[in-house]
Protein backbone atom coordinates (compact mmCIF):
# COMPACT_ATOMS: atom_id res chain seq x y z
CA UNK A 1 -24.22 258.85 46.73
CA UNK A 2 -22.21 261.73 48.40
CA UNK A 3 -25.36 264.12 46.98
CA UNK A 4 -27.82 261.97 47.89
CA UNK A 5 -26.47 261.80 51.82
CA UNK A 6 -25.94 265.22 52.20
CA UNK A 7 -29.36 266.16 51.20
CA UNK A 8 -30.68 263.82 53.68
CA UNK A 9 -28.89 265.36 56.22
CA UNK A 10 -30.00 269.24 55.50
CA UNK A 11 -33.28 268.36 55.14
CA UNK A 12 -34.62 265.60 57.05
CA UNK A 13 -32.26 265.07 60.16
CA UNK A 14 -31.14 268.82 60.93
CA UNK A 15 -34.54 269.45 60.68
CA UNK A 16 -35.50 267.83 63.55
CA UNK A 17 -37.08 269.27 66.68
CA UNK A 18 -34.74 269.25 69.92
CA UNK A 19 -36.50 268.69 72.82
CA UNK A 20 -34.28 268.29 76.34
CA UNK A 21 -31.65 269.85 73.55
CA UNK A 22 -33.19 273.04 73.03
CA UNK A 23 -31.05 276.61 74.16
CA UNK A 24 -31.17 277.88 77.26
CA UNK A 25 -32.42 281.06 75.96
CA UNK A 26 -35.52 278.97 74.45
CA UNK A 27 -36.15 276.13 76.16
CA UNK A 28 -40.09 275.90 75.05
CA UNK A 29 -39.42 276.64 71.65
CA UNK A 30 -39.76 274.57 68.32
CA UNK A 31 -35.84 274.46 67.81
CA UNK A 32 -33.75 272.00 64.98
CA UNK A 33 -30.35 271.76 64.26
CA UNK A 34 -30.96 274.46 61.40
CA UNK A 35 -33.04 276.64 62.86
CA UNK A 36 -29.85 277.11 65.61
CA UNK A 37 -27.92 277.33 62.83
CA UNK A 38 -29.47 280.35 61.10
CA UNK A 39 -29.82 282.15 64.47
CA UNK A 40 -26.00 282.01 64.91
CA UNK A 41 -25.75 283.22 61.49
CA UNK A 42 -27.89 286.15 62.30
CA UNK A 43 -26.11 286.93 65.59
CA UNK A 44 -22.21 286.82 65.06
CA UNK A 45 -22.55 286.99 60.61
CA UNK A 46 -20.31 284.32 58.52
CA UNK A 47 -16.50 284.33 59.61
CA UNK A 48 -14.44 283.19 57.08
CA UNK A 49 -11.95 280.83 58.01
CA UNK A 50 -9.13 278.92 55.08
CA UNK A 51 -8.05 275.56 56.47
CA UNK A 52 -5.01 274.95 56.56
CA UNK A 53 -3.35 272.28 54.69
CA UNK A 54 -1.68 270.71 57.48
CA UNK A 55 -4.56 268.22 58.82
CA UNK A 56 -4.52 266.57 55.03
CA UNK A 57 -0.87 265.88 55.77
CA UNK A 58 -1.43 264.86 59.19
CA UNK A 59 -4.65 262.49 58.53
CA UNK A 60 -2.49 260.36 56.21
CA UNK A 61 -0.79 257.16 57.41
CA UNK A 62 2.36 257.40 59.10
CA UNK A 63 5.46 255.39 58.96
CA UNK A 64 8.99 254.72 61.23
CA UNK A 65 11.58 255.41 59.52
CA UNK A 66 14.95 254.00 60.62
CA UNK A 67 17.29 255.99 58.53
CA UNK A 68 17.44 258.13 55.54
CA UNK A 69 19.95 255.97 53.39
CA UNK A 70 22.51 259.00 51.91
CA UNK A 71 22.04 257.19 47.87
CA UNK A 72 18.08 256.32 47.96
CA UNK A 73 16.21 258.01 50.56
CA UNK A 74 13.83 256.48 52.74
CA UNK A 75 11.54 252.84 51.73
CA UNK A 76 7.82 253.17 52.58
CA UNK A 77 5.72 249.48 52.08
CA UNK A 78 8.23 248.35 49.18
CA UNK A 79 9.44 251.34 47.36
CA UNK A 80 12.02 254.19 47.87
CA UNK A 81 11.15 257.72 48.28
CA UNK A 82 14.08 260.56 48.06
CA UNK A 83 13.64 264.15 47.45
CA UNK A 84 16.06 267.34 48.26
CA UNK A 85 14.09 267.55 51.60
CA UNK A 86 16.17 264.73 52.66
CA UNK A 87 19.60 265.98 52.08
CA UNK A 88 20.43 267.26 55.14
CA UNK A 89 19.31 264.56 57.33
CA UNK A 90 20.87 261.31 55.13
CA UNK A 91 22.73 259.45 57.48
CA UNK A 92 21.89 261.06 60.71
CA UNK A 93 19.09 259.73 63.37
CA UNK A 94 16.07 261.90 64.22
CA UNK A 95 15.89 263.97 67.18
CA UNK A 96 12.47 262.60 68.35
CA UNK A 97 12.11 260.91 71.68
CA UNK A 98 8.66 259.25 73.04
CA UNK A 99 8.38 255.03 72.00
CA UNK A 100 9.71 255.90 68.01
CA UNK A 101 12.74 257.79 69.51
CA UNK A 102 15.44 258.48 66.63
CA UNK A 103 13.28 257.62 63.91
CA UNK A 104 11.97 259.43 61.51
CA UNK A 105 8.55 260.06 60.56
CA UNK A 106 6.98 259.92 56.60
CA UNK A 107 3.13 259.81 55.36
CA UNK A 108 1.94 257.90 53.07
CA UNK A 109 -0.68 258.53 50.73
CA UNK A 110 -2.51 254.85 50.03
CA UNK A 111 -4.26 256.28 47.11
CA UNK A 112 -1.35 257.31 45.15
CA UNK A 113 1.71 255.96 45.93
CA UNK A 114 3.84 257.98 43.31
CA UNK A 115 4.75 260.77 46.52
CA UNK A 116 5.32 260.15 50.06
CA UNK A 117 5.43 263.41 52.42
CA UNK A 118 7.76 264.45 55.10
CA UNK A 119 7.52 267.56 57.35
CA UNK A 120 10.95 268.92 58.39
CA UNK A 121 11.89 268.84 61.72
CA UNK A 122 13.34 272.20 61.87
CA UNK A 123 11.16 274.83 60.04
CA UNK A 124 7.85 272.13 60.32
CA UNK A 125 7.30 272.53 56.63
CA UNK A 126 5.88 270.12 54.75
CA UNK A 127 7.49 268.71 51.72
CA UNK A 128 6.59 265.67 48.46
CA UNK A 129 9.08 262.85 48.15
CA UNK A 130 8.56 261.42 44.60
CA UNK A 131 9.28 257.70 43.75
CA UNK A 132 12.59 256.99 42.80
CA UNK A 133 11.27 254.81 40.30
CA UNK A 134 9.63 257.64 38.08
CA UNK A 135 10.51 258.47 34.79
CA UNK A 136 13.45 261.24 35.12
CA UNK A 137 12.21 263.38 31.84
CA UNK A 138 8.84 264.05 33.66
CA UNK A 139 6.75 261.70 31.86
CA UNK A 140 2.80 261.91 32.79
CA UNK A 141 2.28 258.44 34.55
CA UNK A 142 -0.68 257.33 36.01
CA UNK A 143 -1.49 257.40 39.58
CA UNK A 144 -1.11 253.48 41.44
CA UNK A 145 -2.40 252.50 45.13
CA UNK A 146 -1.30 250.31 47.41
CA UNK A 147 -3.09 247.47 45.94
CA UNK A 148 -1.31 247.81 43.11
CA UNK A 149 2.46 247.92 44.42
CA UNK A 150 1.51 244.97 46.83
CA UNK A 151 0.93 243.42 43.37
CA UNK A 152 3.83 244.24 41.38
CA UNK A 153 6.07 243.39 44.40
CA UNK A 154 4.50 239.75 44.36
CA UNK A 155 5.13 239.35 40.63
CA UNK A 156 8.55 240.72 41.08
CA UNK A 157 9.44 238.25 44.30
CA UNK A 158 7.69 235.07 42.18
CA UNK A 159 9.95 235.85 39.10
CA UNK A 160 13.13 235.50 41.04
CA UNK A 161 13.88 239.11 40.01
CA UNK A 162 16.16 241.06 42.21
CA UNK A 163 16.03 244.81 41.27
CA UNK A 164 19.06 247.06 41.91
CA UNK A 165 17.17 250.16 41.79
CA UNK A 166 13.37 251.10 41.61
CA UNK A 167 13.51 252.36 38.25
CA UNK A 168 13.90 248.91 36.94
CA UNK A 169 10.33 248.35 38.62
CA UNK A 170 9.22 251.22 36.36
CA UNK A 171 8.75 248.82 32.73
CA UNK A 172 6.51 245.83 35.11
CA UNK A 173 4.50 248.52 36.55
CA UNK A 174 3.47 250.13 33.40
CA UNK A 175 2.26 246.96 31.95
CA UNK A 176 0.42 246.43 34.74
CA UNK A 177 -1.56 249.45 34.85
CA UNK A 178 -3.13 248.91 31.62
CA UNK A 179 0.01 248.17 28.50
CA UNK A 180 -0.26 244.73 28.54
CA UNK A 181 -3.50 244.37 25.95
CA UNK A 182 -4.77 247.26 22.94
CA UNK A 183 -7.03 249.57 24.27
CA UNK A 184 -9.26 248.33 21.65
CA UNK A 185 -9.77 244.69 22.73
CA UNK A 186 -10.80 245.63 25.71
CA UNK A 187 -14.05 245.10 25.49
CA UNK A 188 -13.36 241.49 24.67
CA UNK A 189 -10.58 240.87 26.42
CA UNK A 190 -10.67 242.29 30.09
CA UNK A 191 -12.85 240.56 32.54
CA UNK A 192 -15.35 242.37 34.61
CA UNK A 193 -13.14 241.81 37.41
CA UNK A 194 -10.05 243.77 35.49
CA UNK A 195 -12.42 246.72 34.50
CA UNK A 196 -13.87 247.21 37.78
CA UNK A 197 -10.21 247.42 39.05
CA UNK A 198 -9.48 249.84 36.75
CA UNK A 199 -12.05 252.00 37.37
CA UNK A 200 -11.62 252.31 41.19
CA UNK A 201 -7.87 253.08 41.18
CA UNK A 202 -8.96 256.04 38.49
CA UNK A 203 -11.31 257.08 41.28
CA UNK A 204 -9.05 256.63 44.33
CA UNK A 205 -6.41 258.93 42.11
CA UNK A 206 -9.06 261.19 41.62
CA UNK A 207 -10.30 261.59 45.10
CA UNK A 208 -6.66 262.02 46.17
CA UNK A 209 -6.17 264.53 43.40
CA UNK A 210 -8.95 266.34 44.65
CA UNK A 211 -7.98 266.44 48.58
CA UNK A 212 -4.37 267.13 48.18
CA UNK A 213 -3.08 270.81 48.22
CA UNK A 214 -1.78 272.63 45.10
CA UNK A 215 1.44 272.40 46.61
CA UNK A 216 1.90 269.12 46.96
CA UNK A 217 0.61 268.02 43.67
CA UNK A 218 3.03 265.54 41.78
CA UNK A 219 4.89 266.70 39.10
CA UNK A 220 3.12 264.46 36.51
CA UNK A 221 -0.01 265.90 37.69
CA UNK A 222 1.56 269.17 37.00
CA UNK A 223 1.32 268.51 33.43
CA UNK A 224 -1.83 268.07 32.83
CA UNK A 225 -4.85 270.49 32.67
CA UNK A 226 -6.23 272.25 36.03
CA UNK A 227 -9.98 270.76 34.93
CA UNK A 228 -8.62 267.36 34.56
CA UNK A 229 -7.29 267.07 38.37
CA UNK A 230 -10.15 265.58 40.94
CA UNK A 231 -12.12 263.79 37.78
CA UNK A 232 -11.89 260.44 37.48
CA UNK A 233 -9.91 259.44 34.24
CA UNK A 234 -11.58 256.91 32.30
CA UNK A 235 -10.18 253.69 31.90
CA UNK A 236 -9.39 253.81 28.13
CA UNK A 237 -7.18 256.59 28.63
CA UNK A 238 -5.47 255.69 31.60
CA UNK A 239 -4.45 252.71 29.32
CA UNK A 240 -3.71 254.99 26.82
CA UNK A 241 -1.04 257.30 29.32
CA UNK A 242 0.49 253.73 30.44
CA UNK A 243 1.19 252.73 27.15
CA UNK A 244 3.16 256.14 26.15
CA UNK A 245 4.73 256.17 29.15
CA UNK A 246 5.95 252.98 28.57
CA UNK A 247 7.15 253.65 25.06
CA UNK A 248 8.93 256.45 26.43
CA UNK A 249 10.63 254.70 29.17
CA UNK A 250 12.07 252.16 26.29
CA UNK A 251 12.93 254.74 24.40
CA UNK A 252 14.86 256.64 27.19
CA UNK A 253 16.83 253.26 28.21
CA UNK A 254 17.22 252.44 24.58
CA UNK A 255 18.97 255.34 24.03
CA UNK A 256 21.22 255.61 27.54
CA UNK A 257 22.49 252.24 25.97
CA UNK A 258 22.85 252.76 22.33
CA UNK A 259 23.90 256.90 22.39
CA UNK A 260 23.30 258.93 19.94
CA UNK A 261 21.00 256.98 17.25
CA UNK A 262 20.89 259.46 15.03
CA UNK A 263 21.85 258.91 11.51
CA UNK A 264 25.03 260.01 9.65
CA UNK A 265 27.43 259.20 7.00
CA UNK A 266 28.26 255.75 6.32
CA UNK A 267 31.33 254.56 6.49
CA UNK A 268 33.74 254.31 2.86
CA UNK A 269 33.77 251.05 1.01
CA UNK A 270 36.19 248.77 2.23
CA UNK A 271 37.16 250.78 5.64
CA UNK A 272 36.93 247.67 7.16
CA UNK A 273 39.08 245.65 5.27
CA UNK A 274 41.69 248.22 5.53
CA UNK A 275 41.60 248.81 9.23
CA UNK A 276 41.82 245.09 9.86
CA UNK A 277 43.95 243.34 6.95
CA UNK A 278 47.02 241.70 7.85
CA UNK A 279 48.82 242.63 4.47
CA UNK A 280 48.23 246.39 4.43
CA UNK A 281 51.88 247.58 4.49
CA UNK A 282 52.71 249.98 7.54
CA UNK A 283 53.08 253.45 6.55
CA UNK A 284 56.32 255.13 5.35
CA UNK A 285 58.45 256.26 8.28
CA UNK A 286 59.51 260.33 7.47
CA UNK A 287 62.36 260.17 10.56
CA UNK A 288 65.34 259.37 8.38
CA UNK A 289 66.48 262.53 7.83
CA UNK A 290 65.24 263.57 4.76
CA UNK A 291 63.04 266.24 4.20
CA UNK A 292 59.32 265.10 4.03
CA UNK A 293 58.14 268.59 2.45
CA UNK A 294 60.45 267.80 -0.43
CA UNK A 295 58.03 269.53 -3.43
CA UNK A 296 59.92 267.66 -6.18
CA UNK A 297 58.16 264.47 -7.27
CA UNK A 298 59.32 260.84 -6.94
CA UNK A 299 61.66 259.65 -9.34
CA UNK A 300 60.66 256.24 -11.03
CA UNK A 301 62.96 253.57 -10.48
CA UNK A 302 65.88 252.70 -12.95
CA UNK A 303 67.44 249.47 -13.44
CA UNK A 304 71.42 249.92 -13.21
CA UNK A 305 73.46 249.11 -16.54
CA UNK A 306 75.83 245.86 -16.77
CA UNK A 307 79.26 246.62 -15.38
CA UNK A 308 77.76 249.66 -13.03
């Protein structure tokens, strides 16, 4: 559809003839939008000019920030953001005046919600919050939108749930995403509704992937392949991403709460008994003055003799 526009554009309405619109230096001639175009070209040549990255940051949805809480950052639309941009302002109020005096200022991105942005005050550099809820070893999770936090947050609040940190919000959202049925009953499964859900939040991710800078790509982005970013990720494999990253996060808690799972030597037969049974006799006490080191062996007892 994008195509389809722009080549009606270029050809059909730049390419028509300006009448009380045409240049001062012409004003009889047979003038369009291109043909203006191609003179400018051939008067001043092609200037190049980079964009800067700033007007992506700056075109994104902004949000009043209160405070910068000094444990978990700063809560956009549900969910905490925190990063080591933050540091230095945690606890203290901004330094902007106008009608949001002494509050600070974040972006959102509504297409993926797994980083926030927030442009320091002092040096006017830009700078990623990531979710506090992401996986801490850098697991490749899939990109989520608003819709879907304004979802999860209305499953959490009608469950009764009451979660200490975001990172408990971690396990819901991954089943939401696309862990909660087999990739392959899918087809069989999942509604028309579910697929077609699926399928735009790949390419809202996609188009977000493809407008953000380099810089301020997540770090689960990071891991994946340059020619994958800006291409909309199919739905099988987005379930496919959800469901490892879920069996990693299970893995990661399992372990936190377990330790070290790793096998080793079991224990000798009958430890038990012997560290708990109430007749084991208490060890021989060595503090009575006799030499412990003694190398001669014990002698067996002796009955005494009658009269002795």
């Amino acid at each position: 559809m994008e195509h389809l526009i722009a080549t009606w554009v270029v050809k059909v309405w730049q390419n028509r003839r300006l009448g009380e619109y045409a240049p001062s230096w012409d004003p009889v001639g047979d003038h369009s939008p291109n043909s203006l175009f191609a003179a400018s070209f051939a008067q001043s040549g092609f200037p190049m000019d980079i964009p800067s990255p700033d007007p992506y940051y700056r075109l994104l949805p902004e949000h009043q920030v209160k405070r910068i809480d000094p444990r978990r950052g700063v809560k956009v639309k549900g969910l905490w953001y925190d990063g080591p941009a933050l540091d230095a302002y945690k606890g203290l109020a901004s330094s902007r005046g106008g009608r949001h005096k002494g509050q600070w200022v974040i972006h959102r991105e509504p297409r993926d919600r797994r980083t926030v942005y927030f442009q320091d005050p002092a040096t006017h550099e830009w700078h990623p919050l990531a979710w506090t809820g992401l996986p801490p070893d850098g697991t490749d999770l899939p990109a989520f939108g608003d819709l879907r936090v304004e979802e999860l947050l209305t499953r959490v609040r009608q469950a009764g749930l009451k979660p200490q940190t975001d990172a408990e919000l971690l396990p819901a959202l991954l089943k939401m995403i696309g862990a909660v049925d087999p990739v392959a009953d899918w087809p069989t499964r999942m509604t028309k509704a579910r697929r077609i859900r699926h399928a735009r939040e790949a390419a809202q991710a996609a188009a977000a992937a493809a407008d953000r800078p380099p810089e301020a790509r997540p770090a689960q982005d990071r891991l994946r392949p340059a020619t994958a970013v800006g291409k909309a990720e199919p739905w099988p494999e987005q379930a496919r991403r959800a469901t490892r990253a879920l069996d990693a996060e299970r893995r990661r808690r399992r372990e936190e709460r377990v330790g070290d799972t790793r096998p080793g030597l079991p224990p000798r037969l009958g430890a038990t008994y012997r560290a708990h049974s109430l007749f084991l006799l208490p060890a021989e006490d060595d503090s009575d003055g006799e030499d412990s080191t003694d190398p001669r062996p014990p002698q067996p007892y002796q009955r005494p003799e009658q009269g002795e």
